[in-house]
C-alpha atoms as a PDB file:
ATOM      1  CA  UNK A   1      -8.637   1.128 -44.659  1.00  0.00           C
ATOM      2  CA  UNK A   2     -11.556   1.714 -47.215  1.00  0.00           C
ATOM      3  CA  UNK A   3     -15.257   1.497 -46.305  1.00  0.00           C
ATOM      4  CA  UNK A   4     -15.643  -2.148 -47.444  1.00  0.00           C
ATOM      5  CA  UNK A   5     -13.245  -2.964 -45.404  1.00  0.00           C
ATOM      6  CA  UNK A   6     -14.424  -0.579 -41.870  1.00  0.00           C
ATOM      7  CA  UNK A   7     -17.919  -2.486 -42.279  1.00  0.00           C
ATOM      8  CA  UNK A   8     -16.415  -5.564 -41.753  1.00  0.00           C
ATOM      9  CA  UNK A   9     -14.434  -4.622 -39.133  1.00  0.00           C
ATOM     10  CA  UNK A  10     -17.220  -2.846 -37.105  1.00  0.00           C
ATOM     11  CA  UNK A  11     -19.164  -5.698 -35.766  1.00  0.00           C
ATOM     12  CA  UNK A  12     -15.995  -7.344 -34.425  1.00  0.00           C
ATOM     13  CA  UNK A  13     -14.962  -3.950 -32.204  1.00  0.00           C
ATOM     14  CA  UNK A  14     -15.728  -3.591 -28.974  1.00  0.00           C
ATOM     15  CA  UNK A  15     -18.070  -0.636 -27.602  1.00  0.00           C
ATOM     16  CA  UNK A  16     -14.978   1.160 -26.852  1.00  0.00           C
ATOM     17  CA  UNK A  17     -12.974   0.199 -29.754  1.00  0.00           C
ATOM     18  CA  UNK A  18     -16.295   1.368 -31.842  1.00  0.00           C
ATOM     19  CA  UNK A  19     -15.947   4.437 -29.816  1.00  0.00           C
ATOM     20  CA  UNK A  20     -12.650   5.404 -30.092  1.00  0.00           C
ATOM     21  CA  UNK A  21     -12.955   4.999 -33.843  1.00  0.00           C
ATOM     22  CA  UNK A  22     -15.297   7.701 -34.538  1.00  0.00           C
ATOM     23  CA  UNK A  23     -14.060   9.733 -32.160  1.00  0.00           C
ATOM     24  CA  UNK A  24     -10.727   9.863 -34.475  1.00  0.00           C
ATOM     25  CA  UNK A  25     -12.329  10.078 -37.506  1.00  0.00           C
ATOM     26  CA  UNK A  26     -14.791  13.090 -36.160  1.00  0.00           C
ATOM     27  CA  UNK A  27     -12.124  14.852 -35.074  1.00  0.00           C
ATOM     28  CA  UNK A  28     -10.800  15.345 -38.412  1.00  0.00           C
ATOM     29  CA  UNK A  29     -13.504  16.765 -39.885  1.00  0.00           C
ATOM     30  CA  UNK A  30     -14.646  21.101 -40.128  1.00  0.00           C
ATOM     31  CA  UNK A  31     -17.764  21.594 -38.470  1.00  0.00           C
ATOM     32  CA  UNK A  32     -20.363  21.221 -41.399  1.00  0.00           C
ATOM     33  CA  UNK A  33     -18.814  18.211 -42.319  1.00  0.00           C
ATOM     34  CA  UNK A  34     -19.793  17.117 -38.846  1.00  0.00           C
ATOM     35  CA  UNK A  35     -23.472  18.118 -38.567  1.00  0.00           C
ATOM     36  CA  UNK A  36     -23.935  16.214 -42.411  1.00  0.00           C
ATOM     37  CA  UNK A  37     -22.023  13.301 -40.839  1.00  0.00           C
ATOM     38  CA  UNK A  38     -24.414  13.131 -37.859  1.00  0.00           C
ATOM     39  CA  UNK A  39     -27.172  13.281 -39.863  1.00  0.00           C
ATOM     40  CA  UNK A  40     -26.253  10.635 -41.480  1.00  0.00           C
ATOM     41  CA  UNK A  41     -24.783   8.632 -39.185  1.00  0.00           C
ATOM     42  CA  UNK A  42     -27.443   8.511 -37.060  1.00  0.00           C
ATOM     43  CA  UNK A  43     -29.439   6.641 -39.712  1.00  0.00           C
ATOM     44  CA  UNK A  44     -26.936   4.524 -40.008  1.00  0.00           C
ATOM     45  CA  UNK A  45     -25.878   3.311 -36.970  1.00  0.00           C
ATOM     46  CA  UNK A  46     -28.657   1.026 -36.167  1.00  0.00           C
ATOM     47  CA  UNK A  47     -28.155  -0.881 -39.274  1.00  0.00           C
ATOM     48  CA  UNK A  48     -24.282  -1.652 -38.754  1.00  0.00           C
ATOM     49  CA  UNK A  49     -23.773  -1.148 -34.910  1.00  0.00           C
ATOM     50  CA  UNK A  50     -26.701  -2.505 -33.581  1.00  0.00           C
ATOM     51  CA  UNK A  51     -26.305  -3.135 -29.658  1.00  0.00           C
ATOM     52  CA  UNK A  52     -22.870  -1.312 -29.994  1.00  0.00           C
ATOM     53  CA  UNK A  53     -24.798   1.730 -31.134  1.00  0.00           C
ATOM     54  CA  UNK A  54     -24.520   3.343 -27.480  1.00  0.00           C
ATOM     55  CA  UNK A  55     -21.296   4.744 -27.360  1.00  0.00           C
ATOM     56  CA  UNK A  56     -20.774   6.145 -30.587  1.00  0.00           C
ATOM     57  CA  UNK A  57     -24.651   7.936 -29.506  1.00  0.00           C
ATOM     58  CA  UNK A  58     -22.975   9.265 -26.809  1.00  0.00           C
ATOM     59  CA  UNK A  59     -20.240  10.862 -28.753  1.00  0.00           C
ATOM     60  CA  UNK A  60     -22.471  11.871 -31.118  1.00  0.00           C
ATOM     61  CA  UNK A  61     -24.381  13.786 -28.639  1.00  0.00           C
ATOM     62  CA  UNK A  62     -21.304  15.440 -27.365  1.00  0.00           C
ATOM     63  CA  UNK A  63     -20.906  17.066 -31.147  1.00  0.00           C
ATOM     64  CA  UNK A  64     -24.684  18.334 -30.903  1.00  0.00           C
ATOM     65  CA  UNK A  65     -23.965  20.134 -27.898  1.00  0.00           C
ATOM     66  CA  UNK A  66     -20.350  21.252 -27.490  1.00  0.00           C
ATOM     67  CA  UNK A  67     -20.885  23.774 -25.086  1.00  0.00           C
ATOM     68  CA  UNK A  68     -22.041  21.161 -22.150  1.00  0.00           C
ATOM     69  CA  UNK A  69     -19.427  20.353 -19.938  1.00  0.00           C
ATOM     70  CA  UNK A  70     -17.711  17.041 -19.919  1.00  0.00           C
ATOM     71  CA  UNK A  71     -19.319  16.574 -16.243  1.00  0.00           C
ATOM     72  CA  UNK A  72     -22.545  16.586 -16.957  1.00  0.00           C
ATOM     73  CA  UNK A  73     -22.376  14.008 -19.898  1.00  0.00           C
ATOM     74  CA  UNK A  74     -20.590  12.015 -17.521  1.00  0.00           C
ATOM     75  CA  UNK A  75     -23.325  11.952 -14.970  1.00  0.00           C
ATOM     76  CA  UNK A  76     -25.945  11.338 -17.623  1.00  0.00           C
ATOM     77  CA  UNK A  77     -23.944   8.510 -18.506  1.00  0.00           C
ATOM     78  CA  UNK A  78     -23.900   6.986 -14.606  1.00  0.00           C
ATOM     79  CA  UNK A  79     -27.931   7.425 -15.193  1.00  0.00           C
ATOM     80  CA  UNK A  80     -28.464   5.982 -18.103  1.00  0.00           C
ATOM     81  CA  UNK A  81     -26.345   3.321 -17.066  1.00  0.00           C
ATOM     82  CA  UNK A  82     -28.107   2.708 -13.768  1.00  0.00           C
ATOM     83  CA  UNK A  83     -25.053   3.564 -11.569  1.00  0.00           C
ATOM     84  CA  UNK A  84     -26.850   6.027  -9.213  1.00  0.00           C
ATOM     85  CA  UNK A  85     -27.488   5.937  -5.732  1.00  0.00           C
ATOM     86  CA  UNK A  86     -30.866   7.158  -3.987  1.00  0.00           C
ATOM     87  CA  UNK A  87     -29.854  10.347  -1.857  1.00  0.00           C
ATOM     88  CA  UNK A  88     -31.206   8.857   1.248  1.00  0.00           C
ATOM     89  CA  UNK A  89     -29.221   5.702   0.896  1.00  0.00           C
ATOM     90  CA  UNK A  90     -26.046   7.830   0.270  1.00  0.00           C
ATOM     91  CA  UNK A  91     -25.968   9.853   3.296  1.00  0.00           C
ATOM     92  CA  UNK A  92     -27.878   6.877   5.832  1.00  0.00           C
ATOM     93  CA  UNK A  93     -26.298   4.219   5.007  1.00  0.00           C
ATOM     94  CA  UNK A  94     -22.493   2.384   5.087  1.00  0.00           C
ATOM     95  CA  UNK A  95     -21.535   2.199   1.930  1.00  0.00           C
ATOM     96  CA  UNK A  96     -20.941  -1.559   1.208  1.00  0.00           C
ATOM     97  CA  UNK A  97     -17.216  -1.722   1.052  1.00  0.00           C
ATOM     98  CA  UNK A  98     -17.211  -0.247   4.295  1.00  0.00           C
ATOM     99  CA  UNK A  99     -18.798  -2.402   6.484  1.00  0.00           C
END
């Protein structure tokens, strides 16, 4: 598939889809390749992903900072995403498919 050709393609892929796609193509490259391409990348991604952007971020973010465990970009993740519960309501409270 050339360039031309992944453009067009990229605003008809799902987040995921989006996703998965870089994560393949990152994978193949040596390490400096991947702090140019995230350089780069980063300024483009707004231009050609636009509110797809956020996954690709996040694996973007996982190449900045390999030595973070899996876990705790997961749980930023559930934040950013607004899937947290308060700490009081978690251990007060039935949870909803409970009751």
């Amino acid at each position: 598939m050339s360039i031309v050709e992944m453009k067009a393609a990229i605003p008809q892929l799902s987040p995921n889809e989006a996703a998965d796609l870089a994560s393949v193509c990152i994978q193949k490259l040596s390490s400096e390749q991947k702090v140019a391409l995230m350089q780069r990348c980063t300024a483009l991604l707004s231009e050609y992903l636009g509110e797809h952007k956020k996954p690709i971020e996040r694996l973007l973010r996982r190449l900045e900072h390999p030595d973070v465990p899996e876990d705790f970009w997961a749980g930023m993740e559930d934040i950013e995403d607004g899937r947290i519960v308060d700490m009081e309501v978690a251990m007060n409270e039935v949870p909803p498919h409970l009751r």
